[in-house]
C-alpha atoms as a PDB file:
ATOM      1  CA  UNK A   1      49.593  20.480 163.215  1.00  0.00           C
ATOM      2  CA  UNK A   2      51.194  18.575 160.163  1.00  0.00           C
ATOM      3  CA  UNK A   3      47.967  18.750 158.682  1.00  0.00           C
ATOM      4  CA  UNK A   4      47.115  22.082 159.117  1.00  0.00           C
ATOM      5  CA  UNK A   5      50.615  23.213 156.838  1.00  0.00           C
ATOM      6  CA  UNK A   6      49.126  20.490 154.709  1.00  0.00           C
ATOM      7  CA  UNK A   7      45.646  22.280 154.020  1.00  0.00           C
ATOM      8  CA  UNK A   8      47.216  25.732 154.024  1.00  0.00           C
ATOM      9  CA  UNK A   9      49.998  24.743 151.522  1.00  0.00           C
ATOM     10  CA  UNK A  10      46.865  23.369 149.318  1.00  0.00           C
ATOM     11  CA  UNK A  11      44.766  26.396 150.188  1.00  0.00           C
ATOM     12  CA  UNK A  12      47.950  28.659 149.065  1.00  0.00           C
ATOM     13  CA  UNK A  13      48.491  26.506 145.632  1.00  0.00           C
ATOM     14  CA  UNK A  14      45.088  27.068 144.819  1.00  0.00           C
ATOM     15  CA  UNK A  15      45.063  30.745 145.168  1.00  0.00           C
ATOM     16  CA  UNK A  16      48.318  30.946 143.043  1.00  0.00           C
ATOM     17  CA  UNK A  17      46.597  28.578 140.145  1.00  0.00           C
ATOM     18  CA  UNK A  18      43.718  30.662 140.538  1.00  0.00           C
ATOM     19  CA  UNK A  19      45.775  34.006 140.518  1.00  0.00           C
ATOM     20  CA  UNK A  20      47.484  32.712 136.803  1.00  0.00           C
ATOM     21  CA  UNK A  21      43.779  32.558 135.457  1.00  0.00           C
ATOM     22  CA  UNK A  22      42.667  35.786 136.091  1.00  0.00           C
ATOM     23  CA  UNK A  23      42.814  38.874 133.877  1.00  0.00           C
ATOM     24  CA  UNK A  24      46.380  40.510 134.369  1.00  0.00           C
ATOM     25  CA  UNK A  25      47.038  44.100 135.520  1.00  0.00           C
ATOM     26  CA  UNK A  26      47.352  46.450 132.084  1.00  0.00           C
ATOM     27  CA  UNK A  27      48.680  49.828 131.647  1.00  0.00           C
ATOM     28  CA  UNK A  28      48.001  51.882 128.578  1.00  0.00           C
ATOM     29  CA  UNK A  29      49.495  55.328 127.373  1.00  0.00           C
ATOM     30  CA  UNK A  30      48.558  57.051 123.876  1.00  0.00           C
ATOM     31  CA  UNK A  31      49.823  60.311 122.272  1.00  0.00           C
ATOM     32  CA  UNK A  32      46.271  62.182 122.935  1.00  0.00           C
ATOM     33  CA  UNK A  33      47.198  64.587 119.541  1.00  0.00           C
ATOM     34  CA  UNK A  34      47.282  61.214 117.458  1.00  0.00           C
ATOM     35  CA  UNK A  35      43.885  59.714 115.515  1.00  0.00           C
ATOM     36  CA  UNK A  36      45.204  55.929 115.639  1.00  0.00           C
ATOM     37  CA  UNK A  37      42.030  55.549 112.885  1.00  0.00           C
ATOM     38  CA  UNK A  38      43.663  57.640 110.487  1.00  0.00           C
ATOM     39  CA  UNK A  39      46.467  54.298 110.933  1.00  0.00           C
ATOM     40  CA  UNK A  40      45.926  51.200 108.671  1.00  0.00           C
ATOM     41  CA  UNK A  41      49.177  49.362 107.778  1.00  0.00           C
ATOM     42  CA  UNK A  42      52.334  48.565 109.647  1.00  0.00           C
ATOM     43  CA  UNK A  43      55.177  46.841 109.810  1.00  0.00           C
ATOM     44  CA  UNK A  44      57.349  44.730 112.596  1.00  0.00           C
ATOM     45  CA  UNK A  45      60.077  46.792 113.737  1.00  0.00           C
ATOM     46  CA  UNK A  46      62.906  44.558 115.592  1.00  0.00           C
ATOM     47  CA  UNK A  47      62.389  44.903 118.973  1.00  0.00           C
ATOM     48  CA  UNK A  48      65.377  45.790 121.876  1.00  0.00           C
ATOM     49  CA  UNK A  49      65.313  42.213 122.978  1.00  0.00           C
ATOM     50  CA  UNK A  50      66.608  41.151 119.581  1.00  0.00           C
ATOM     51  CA  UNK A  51      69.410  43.694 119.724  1.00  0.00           C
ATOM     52  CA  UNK A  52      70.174  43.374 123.487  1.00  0.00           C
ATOM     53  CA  UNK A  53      73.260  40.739 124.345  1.00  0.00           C
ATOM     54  CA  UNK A  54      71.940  37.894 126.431  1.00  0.00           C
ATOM     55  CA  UNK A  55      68.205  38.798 126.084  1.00  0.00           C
ATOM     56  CA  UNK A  56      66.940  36.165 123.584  1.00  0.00           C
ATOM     57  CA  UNK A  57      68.485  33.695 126.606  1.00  0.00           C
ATOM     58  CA  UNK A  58      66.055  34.088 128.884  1.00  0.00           C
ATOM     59  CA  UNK A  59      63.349  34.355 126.456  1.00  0.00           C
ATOM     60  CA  UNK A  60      61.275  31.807 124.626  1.00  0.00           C
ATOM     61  CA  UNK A  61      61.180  32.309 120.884  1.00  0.00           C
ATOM     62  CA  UNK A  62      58.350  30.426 120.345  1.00  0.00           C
ATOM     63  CA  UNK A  63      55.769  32.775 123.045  1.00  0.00           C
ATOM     64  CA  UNK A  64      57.566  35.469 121.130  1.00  0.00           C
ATOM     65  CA  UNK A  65      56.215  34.165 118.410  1.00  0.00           C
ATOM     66  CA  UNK A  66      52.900  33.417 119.782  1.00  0.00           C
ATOM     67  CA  UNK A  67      52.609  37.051 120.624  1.00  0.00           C
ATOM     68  CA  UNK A  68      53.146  37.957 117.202  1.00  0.00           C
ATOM     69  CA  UNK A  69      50.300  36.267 116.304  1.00  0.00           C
ATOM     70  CA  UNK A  70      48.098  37.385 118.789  1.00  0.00           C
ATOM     71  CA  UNK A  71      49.185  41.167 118.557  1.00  0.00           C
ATOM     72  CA  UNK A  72      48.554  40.762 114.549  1.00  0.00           C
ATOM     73  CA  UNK A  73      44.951  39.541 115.253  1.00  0.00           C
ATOM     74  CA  UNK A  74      44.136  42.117 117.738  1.00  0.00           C
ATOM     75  CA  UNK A  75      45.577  44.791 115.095  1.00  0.00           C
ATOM     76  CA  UNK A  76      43.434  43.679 112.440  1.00  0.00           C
ATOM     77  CA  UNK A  77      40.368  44.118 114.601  1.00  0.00           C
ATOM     78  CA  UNK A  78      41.200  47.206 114.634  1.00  0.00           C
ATOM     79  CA  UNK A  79      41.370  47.872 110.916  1.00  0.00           C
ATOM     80  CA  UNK A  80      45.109  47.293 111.109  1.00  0.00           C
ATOM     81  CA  UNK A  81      46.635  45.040 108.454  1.00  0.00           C
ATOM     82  CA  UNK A  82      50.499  44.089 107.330  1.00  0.00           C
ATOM     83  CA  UNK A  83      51.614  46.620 104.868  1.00  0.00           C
ATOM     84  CA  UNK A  84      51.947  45.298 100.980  1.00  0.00           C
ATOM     85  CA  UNK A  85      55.383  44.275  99.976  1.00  0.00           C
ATOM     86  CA  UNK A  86      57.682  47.395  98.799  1.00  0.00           C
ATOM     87  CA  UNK A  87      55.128  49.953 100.434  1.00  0.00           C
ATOM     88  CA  UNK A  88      55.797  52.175 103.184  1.00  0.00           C
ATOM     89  CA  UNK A  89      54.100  52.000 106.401  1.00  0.00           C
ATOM     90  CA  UNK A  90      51.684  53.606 108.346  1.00  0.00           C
ATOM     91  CA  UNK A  91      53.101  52.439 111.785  1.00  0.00           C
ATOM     92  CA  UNK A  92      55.907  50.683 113.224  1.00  0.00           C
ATOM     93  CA  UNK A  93      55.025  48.062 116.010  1.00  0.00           C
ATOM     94  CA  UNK A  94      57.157  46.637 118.359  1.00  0.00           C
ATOM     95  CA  UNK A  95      56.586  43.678 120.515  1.00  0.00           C
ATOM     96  CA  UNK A  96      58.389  42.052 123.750  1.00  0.00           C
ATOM     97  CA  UNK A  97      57.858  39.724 126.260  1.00  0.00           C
ATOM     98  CA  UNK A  98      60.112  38.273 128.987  1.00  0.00           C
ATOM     99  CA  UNK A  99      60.731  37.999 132.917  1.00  0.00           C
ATOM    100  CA  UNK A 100      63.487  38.882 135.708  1.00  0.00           C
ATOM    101  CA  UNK A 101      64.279  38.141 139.202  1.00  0.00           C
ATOM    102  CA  UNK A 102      63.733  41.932 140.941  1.00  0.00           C
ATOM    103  CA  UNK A 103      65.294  42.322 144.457  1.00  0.00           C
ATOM    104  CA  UNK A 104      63.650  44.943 146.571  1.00  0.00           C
ATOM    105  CA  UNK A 105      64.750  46.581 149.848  1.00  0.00           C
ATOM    106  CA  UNK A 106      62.377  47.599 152.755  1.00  0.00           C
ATOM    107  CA  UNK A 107      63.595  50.678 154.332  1.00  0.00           C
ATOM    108  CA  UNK A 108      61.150  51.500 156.858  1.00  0.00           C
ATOM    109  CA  UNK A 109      61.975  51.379 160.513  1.00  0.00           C
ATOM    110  CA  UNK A 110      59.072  48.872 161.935  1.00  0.00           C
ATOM    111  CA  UNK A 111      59.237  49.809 165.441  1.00  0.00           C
ATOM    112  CA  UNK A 112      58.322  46.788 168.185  1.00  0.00           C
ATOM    113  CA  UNK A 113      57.893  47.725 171.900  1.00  0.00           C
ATOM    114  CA  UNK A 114      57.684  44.890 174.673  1.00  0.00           C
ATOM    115  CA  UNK A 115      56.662  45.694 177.931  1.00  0.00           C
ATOM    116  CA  UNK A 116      56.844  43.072 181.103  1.00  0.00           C
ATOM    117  CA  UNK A 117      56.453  42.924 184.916  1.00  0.00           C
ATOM    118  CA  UNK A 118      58.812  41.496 187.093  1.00  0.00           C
ATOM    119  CA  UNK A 119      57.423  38.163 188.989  1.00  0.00           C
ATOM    120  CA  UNK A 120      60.377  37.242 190.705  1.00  0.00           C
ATOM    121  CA  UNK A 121      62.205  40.670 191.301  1.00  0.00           C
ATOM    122  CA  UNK A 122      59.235  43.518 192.096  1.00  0.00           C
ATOM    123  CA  UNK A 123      59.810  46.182 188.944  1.00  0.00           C
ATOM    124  CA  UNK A 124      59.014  47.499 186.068  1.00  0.00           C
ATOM    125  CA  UNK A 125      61.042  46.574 182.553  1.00  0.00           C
ATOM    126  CA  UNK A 126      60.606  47.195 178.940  1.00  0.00           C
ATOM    127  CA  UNK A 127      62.744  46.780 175.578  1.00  0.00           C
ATOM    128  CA  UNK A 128      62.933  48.308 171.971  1.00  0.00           C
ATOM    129  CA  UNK A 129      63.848  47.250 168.888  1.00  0.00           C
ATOM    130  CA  UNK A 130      63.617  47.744 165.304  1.00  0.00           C
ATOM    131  CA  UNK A 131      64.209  46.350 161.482  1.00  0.00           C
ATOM    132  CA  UNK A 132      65.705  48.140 158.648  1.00  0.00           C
ATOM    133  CA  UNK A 133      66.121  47.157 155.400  1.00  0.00           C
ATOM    134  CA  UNK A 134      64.167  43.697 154.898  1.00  0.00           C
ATOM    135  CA  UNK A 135      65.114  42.105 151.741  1.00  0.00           C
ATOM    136  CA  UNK A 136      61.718  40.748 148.850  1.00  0.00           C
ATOM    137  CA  UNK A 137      63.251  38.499 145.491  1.00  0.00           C
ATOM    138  CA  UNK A 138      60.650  37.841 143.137  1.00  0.00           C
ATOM    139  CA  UNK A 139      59.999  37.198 139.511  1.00  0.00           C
ATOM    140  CA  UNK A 140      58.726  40.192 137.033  1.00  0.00           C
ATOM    141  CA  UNK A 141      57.309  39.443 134.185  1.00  0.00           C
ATOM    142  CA  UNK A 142      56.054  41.747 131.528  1.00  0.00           C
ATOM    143  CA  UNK A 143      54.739  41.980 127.894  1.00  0.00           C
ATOM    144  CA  UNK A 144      54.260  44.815 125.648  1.00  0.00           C
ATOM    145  CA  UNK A 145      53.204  46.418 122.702  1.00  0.00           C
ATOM    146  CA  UNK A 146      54.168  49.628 120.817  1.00  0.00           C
ATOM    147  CA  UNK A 147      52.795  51.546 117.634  1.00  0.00           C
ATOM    148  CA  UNK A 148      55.590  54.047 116.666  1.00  0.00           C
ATOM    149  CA  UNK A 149      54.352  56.534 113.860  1.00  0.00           C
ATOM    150  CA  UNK A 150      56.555  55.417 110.192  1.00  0.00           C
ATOM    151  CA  UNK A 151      57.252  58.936 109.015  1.00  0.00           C
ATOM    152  CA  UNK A 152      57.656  60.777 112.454  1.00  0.00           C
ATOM    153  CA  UNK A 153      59.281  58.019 114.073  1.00  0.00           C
ATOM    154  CA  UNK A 154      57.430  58.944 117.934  1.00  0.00           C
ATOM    155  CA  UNK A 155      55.503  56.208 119.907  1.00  0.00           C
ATOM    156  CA  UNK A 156      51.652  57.108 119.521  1.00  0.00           C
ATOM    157  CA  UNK A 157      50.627  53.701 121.853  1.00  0.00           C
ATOM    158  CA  UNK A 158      51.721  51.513 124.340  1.00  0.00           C
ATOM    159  CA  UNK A 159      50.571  48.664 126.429  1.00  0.00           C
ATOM    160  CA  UNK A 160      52.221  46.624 129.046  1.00  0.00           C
ATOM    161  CA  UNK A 161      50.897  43.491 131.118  1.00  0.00           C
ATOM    162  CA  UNK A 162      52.354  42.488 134.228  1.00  0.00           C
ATOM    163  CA  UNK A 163      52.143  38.929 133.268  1.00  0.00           C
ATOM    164  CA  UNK A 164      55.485  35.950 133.748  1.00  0.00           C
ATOM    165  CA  UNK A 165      55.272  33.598 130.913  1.00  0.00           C
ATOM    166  CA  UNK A 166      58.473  32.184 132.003  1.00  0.00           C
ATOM    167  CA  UNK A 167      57.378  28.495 132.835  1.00  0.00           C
ATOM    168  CA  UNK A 168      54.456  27.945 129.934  1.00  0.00           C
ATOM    169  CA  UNK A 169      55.056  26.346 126.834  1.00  0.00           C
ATOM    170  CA  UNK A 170      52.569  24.884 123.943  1.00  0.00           C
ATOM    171  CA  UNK A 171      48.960  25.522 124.178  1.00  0.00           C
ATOM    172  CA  UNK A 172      48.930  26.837 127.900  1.00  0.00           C
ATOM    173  CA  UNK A 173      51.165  29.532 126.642  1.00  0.00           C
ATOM    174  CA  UNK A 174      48.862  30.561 123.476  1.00  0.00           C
ATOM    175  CA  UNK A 175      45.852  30.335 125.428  1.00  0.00           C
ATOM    176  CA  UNK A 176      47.418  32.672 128.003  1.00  0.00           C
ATOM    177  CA  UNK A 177      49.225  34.946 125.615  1.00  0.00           C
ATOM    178  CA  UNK A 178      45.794  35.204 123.602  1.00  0.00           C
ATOM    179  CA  UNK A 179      43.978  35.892 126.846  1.00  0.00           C
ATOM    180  CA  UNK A 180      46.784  38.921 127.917  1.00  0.00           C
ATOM    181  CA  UNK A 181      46.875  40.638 124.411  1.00  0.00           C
ATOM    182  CA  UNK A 182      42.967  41.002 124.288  1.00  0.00           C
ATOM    183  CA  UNK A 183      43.227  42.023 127.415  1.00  0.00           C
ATOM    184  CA  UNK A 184      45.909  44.600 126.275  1.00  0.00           C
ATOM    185  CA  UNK A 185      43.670  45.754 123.430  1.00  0.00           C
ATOM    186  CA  UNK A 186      40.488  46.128 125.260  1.00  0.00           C
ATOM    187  CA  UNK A 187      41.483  49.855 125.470  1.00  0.00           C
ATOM    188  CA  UNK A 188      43.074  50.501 121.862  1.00  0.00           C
ATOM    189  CA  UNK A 189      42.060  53.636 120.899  1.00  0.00           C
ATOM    190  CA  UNK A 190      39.138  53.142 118.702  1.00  0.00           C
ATOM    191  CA  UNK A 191      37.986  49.732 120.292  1.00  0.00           C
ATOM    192  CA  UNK A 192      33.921  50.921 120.947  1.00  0.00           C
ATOM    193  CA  UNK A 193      33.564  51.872 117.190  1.00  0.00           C
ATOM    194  CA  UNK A 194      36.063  48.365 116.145  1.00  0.00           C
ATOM    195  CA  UNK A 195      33.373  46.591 118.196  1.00  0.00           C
ATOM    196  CA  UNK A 196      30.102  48.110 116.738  1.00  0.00           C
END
């Protein structure tokens, strides 16, 4: 028995290893009456977890800085470069990248029926019972990307990863940061004809 739970704790480890490799679940959204070519310089914009009390606490400068990088190398792929000094912007992107414990309530009504025979006393029994509101905690983590249009001021793209960054520092966390931004961009509007 002992080392059954051994080789299915091992088994389980190695799916969750494996799980941290593989190419996380993106989301993209883009203002459909905006020509992201007709974009070629931006600018960082402070993002709300720089404004917001007690975010930077739970975040890790340094992958925020690491996603920087890998969001500015993605951009100019894309034909996307820093604006000059003193000029004025094309777009306006905006960056963040962080995790939280989410708590999650079950309300269905799971309904479990036993029936049983008698052996002692001749007669038929049964019993009913039910669970409500089963409680899930578990870690979200997220990164993002926006392109806000300079003169307008309105989001024309946006990316998100479900991805939790929380525990990985140094290279692991570059590597994997590089890995989820590409993976962000693989859709930026104009990607095919970036590629070609």
């Amino acid at each position: 028995m002992f080392n059954q739970r051994v080789a299915l704790s091992c088994v389980l480890v190695g799916a969750l290893a494996l799980g941290a490799c593989t190419t996380p679940n993106v989301r993209y959204d883009a203002d459909a009456r905006t020509n992201i070519a007709n974009y070629h310089t931006y600018a960082w914009e402070q993002s709300a977890e720089d404004t917001t009390a007690g975010g930077p606490a739970f975040n890790n400068p340094l992958n925020q800085k690491r996603l920087r990088a890998a969001v500015e190398a993605n951009l100019a792929q894309h034909g996307l470069q820093p604006v000059a000094g003193g000029a004025a912007p094309d777009a306006y992107v905006t960056v963040s990248i962080g995790s939280r414990q989410t708590i999650e309530t079950d309300n269905r009504m799971p309904v479990r029926v036993g029936v049983g025979w008698g052996y002692w006393h001749p007669g038929f029994m049964s019993s009913m019972m039910w669970d409500t509101n089963d409680i899930y905690s578990y870690r979200e983590g997220r990164v993002t990307v926006d392109l806000f249009d300079a003169k307008k001021h309105e989001a024309i793209w946006h990316a998100s990863a479900e991805q939790d960054l929380t525990y990985l520092t140094g290279e692991k966390a570059e590597a994997r940061i590089n890995a989820v931004v590409e993976a962000m961009f693989a859709k930026f509007p104009g990607a095919s004809a970036a590629a070609k």
